[in-house]
N, C-alpha and C. Protein backbone atom coordinates (compact mmCIF):
# COMPACT_ATOMS: atom_id res chain seq x y z
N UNK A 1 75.51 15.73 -20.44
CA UNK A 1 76.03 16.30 -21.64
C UNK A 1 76.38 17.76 -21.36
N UNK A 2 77.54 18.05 -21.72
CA UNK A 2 77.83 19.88 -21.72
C UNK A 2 78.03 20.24 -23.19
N UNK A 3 77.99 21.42 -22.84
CA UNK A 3 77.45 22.16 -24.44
C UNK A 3 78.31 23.64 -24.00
N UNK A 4 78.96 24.18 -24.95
CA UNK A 4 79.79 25.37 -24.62
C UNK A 4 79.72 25.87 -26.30
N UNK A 5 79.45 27.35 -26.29
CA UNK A 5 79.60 27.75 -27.31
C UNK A 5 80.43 28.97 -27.69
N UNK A 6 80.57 29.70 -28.58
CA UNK A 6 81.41 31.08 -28.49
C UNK A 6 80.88 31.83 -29.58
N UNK A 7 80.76 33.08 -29.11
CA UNK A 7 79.75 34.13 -29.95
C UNK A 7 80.91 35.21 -30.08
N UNK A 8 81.45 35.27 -31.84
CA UNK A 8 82.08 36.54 -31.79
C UNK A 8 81.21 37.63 -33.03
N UNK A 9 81.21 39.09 -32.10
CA UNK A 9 80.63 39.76 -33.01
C UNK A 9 81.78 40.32 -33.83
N UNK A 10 80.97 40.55 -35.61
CA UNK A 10 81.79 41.86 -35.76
C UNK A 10 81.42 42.68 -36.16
N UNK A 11 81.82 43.45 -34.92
CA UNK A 11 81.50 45.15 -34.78
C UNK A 11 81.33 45.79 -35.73
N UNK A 12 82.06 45.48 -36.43
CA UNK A 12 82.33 46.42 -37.85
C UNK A 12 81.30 46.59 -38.59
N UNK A 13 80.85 45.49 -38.84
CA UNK A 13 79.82 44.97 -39.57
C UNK A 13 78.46 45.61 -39.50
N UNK A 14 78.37 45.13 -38.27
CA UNK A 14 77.57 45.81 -36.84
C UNK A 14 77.47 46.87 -37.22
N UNK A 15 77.74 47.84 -36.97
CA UNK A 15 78.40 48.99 -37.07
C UNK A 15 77.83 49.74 -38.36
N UNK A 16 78.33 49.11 -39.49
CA UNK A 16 77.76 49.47 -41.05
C UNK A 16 76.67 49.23 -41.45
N UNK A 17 76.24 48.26 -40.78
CA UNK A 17 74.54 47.78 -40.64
C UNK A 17 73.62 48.84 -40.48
N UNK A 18 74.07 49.11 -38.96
CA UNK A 18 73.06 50.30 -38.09
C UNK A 18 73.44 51.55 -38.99
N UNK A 19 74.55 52.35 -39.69
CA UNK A 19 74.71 53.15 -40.42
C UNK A 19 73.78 53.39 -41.47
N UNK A 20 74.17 51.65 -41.92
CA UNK A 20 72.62 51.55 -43.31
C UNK A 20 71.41 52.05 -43.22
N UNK A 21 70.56 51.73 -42.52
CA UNK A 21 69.21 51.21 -41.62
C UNK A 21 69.04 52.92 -41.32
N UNK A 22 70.08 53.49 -40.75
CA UNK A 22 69.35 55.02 -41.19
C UNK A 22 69.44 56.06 -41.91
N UNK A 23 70.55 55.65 -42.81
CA UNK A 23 70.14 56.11 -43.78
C UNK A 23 68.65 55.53 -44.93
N UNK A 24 69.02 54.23 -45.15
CA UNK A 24 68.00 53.95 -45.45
C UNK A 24 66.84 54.81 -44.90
N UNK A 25 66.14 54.93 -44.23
CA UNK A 25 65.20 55.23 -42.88
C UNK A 25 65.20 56.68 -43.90
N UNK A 26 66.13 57.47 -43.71
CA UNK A 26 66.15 59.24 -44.25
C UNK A 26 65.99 59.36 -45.94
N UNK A 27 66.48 58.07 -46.47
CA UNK A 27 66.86 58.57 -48.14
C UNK A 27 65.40 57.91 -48.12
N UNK A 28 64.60 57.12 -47.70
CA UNK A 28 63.29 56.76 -48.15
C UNK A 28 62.45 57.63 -47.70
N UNK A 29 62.41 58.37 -46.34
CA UNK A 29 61.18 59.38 -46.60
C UNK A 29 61.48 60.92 -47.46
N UNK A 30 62.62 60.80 -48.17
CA UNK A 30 62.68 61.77 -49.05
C UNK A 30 62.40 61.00 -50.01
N UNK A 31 62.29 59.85 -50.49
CA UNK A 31 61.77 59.08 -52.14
C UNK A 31 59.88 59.20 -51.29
N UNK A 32 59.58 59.42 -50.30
CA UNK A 32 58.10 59.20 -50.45
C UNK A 32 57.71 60.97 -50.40
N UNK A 33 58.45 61.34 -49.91
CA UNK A 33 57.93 63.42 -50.13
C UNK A 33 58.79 63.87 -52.21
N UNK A 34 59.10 63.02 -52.59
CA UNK A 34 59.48 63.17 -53.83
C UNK A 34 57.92 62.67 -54.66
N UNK A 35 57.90 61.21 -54.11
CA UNK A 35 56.84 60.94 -54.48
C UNK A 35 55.02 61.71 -54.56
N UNK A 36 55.23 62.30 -53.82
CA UNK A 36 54.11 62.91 -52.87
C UNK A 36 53.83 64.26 -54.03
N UNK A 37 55.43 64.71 -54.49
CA UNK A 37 55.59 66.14 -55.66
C UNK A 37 55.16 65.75 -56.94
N UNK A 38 55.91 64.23 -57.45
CA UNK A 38 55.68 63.84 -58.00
C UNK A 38 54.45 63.67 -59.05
N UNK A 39 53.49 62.72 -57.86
CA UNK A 39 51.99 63.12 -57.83
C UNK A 39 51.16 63.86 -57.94
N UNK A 40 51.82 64.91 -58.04
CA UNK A 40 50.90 65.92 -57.67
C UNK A 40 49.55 66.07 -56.89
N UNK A 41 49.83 65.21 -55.76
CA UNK A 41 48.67 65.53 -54.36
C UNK A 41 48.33 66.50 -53.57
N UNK A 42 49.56 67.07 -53.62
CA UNK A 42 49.56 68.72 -52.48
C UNK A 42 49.01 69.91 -52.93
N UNK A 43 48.20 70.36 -52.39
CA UNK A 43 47.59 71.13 -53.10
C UNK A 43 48.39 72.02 -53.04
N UNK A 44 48.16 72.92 -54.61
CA UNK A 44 49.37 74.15 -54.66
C UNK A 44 48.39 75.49 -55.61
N UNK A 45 49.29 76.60 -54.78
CA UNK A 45 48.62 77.69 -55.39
C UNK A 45 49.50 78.81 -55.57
N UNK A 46 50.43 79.30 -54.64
CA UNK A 46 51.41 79.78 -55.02
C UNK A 46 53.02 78.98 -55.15
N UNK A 47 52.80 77.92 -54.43
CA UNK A 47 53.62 77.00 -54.48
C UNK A 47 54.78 76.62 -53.01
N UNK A 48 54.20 77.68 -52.08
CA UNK A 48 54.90 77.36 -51.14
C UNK A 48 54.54 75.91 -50.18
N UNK A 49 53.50 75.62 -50.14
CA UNK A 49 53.29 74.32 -49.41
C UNK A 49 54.31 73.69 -49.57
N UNK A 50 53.66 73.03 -51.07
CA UNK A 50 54.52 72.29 -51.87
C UNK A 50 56.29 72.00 -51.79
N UNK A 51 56.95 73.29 -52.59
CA UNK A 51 57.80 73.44 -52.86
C UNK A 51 58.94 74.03 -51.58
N UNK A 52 58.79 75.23 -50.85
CA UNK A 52 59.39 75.78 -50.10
C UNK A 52 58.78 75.55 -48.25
N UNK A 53 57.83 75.20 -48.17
CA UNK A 53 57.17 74.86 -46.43
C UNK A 53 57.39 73.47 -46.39
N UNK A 54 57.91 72.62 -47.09
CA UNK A 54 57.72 71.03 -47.22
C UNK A 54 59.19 70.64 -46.68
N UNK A 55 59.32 69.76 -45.57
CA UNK A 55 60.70 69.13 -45.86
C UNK A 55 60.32 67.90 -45.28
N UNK A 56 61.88 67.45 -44.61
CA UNK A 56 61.98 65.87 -44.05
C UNK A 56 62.50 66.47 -42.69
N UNK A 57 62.55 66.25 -41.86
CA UNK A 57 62.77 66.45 -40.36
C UNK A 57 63.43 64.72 -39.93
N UNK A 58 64.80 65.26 -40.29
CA UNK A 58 65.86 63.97 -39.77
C UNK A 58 66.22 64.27 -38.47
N UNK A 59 65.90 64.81 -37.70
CA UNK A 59 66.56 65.00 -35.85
C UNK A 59 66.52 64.03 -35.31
N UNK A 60 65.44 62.92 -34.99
CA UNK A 60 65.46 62.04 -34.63
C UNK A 60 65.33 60.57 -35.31
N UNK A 61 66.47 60.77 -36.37
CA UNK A 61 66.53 59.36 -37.47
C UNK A 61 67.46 58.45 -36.43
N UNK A 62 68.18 59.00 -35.68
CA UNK A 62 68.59 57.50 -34.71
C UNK A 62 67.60 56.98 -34.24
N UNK A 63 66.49 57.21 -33.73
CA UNK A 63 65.85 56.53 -32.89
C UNK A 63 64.52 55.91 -33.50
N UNK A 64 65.18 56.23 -35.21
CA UNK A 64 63.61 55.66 -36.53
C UNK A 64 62.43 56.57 -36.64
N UNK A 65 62.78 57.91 -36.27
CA UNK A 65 62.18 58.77 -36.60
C UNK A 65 62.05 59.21 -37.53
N UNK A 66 61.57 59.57 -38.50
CA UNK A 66 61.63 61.14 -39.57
C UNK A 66 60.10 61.39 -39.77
N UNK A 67 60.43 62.26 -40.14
CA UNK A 67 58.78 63.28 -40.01
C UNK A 67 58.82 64.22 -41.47
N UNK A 68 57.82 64.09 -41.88
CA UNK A 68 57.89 65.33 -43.28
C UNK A 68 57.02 65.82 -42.88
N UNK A 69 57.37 66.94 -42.85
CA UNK A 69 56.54 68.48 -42.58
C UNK A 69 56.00 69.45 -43.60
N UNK A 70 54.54 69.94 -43.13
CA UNK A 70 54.44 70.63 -44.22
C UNK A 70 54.17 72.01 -42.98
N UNK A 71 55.14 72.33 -43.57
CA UNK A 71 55.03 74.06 -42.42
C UNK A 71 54.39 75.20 -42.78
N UNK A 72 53.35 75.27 -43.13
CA UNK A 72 52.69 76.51 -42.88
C UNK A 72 51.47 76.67 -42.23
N UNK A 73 50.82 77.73 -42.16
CA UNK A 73 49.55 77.63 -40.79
C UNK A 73 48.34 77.37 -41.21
N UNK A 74 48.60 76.72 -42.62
CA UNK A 74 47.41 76.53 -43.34
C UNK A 74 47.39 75.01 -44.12
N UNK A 75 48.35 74.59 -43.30
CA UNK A 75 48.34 73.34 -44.24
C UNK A 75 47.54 72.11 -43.70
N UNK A 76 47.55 72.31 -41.65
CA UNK A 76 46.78 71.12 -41.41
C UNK A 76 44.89 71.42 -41.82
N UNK A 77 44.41 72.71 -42.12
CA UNK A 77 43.53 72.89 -42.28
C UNK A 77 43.14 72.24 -44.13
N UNK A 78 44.14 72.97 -44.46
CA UNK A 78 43.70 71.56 -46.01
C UNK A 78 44.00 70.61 -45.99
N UNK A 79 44.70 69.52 -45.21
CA UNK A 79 45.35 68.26 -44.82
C UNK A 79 43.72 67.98 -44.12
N UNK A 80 43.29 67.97 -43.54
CA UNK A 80 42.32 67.57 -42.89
C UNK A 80 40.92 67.73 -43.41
N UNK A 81 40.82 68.68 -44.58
CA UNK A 81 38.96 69.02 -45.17
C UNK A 81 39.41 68.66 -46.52
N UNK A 82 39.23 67.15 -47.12
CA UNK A 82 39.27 67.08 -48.44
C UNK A 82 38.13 67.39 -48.92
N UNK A 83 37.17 67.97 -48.37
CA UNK A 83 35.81 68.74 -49.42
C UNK A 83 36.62 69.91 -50.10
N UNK A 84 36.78 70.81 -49.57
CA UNK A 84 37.36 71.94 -50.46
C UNK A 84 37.96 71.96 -51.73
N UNK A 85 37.69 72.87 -52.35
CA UNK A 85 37.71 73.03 -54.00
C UNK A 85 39.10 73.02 -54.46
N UNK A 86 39.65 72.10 -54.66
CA UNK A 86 41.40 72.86 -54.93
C UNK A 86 41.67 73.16 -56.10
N UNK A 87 42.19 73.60 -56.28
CA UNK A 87 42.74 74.82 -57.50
C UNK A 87 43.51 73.10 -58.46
N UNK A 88 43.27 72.67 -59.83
CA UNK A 88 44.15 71.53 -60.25
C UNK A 88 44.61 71.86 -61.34
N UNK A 89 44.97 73.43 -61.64
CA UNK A 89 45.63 73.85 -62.62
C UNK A 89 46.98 73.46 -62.93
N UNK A 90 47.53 73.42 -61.19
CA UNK A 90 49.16 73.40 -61.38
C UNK A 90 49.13 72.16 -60.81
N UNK A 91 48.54 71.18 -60.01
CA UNK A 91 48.50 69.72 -59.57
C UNK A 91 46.96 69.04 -59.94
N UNK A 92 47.09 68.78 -60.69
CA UNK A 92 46.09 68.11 -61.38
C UNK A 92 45.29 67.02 -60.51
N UNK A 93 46.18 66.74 -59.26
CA UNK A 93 45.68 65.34 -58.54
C UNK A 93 45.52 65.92 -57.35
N UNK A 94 45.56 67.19 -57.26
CA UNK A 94 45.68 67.82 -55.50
C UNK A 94 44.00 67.58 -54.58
N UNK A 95 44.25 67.34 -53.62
CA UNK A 95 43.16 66.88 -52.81
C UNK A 95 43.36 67.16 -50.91
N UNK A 96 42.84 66.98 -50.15
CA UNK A 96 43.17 66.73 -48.54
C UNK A 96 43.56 64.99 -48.81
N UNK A 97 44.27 65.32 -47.27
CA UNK A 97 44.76 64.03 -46.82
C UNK A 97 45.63 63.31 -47.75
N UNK A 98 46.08 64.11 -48.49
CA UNK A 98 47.62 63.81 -49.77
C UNK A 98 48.51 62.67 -49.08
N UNK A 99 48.69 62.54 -47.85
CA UNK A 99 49.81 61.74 -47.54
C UNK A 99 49.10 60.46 -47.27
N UNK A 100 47.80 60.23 -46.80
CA UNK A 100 47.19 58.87 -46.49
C UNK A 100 47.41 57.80 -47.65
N UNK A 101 47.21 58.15 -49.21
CA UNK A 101 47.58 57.27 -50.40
C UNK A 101 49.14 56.03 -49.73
N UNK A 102 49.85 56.47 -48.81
CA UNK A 102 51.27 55.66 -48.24
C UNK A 102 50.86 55.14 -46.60
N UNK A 103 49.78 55.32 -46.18
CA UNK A 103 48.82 54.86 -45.00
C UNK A 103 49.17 53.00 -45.10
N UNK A 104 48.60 52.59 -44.25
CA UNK A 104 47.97 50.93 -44.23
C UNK A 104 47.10 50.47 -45.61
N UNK A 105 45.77 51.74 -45.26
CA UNK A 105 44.98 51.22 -46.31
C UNK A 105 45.25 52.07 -47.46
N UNK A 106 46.09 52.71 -48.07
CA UNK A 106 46.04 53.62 -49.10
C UNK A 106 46.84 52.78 -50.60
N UNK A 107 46.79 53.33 -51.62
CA UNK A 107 46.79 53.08 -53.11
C UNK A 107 48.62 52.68 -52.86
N UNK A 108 49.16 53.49 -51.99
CA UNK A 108 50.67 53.24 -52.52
C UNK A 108 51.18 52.87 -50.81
N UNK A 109 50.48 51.71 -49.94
CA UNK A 109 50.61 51.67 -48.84
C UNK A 109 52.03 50.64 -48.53
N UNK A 110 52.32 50.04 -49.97
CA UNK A 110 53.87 49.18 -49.88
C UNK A 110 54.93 50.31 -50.22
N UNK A 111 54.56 51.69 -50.41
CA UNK A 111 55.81 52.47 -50.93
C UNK A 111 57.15 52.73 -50.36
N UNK A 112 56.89 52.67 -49.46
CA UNK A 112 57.52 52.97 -48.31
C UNK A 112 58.90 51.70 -47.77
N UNK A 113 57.57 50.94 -47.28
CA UNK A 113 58.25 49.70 -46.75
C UNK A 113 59.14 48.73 -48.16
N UNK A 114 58.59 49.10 -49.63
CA UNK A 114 59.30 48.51 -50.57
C UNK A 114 60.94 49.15 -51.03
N UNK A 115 60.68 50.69 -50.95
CA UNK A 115 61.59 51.68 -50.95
C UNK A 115 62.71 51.11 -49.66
N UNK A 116 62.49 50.92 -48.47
CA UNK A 116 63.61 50.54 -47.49
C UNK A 116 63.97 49.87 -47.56
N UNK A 117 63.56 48.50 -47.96
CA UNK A 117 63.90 47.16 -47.82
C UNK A 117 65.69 47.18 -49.14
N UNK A 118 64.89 47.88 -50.26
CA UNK A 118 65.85 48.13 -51.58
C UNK A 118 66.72 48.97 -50.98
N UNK A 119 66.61 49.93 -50.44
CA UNK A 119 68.04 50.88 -49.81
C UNK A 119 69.08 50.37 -49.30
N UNK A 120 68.23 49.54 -48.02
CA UNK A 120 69.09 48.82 -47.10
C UNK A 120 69.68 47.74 -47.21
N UNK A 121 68.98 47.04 -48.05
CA UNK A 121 70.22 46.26 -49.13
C UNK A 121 71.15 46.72 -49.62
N UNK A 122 71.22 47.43 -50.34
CA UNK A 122 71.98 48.50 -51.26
C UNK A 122 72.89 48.97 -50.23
N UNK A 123 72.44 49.83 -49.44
CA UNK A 123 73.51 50.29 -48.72
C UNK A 123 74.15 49.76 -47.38
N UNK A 124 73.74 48.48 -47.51
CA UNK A 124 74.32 47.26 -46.32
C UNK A 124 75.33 46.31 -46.57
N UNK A 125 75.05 46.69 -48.31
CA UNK A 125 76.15 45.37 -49.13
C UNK A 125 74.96 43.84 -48.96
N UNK A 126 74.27 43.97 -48.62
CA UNK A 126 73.51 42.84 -48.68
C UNK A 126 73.15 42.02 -49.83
């Protein structure tokens, strides 16, 4: 018995797919650092953590990267000691380890992966 088949791609398609997929990838870790404000988890006192040291670090979204940063020289030290007293005047929910709640085991650990799945539909035409 012979068997012959023919595989045509289209590129195009192709093409608009992989486009999707990172954006998707970038517009969802800005819906989870929205989320994150939202919440009010970060601890805030004058408001720079929060508001002005905080971003998304897209440099390496081709390769399914992004990274949200919290840039200042004081942030992995409250990121890491949730004993400390935080101020919950202006974030009522602020605590350490703010970002683990979107972890494996955390409260909002589908946020993420539910947020992409909806993008990349959306922006795949799917």
């Amino acid at each position: 018995m012979k068997v012959s088949s023919t595989i045509k791609l289209n590129m195009g398609r192709i093409a608009k797919l992989t486009k999707a997929q990172r954006m998707a990838l970038e517009m969802t870790a800005e819906a989870v650092h929205t989320d994150m404000v939202q919440s009010q988890v970060i601890p805030f006192d004058t408001g720079n953590l929060q508001n002005t040291q905080t971003f998304v670090d897209y440099s390496d979204s081709a390769s399914g990267k992004i990274t949200i940063a919290f840039n200042t020289p004081y942030a992995r030290r409250l990121y890491y000691h949730p004993e400390f007293n935080f101020t919950k005047s202006e974030n009522p929910n602020a605590k350490g380890r703010w970002a683990d709640d979107y972890l494996e085991n955390g409260s909002k650990k589908d946020f993420a992966r539910k947020t992409y799945k909806q993008l990349y539909k959306k922006l795949g035409g799917i």
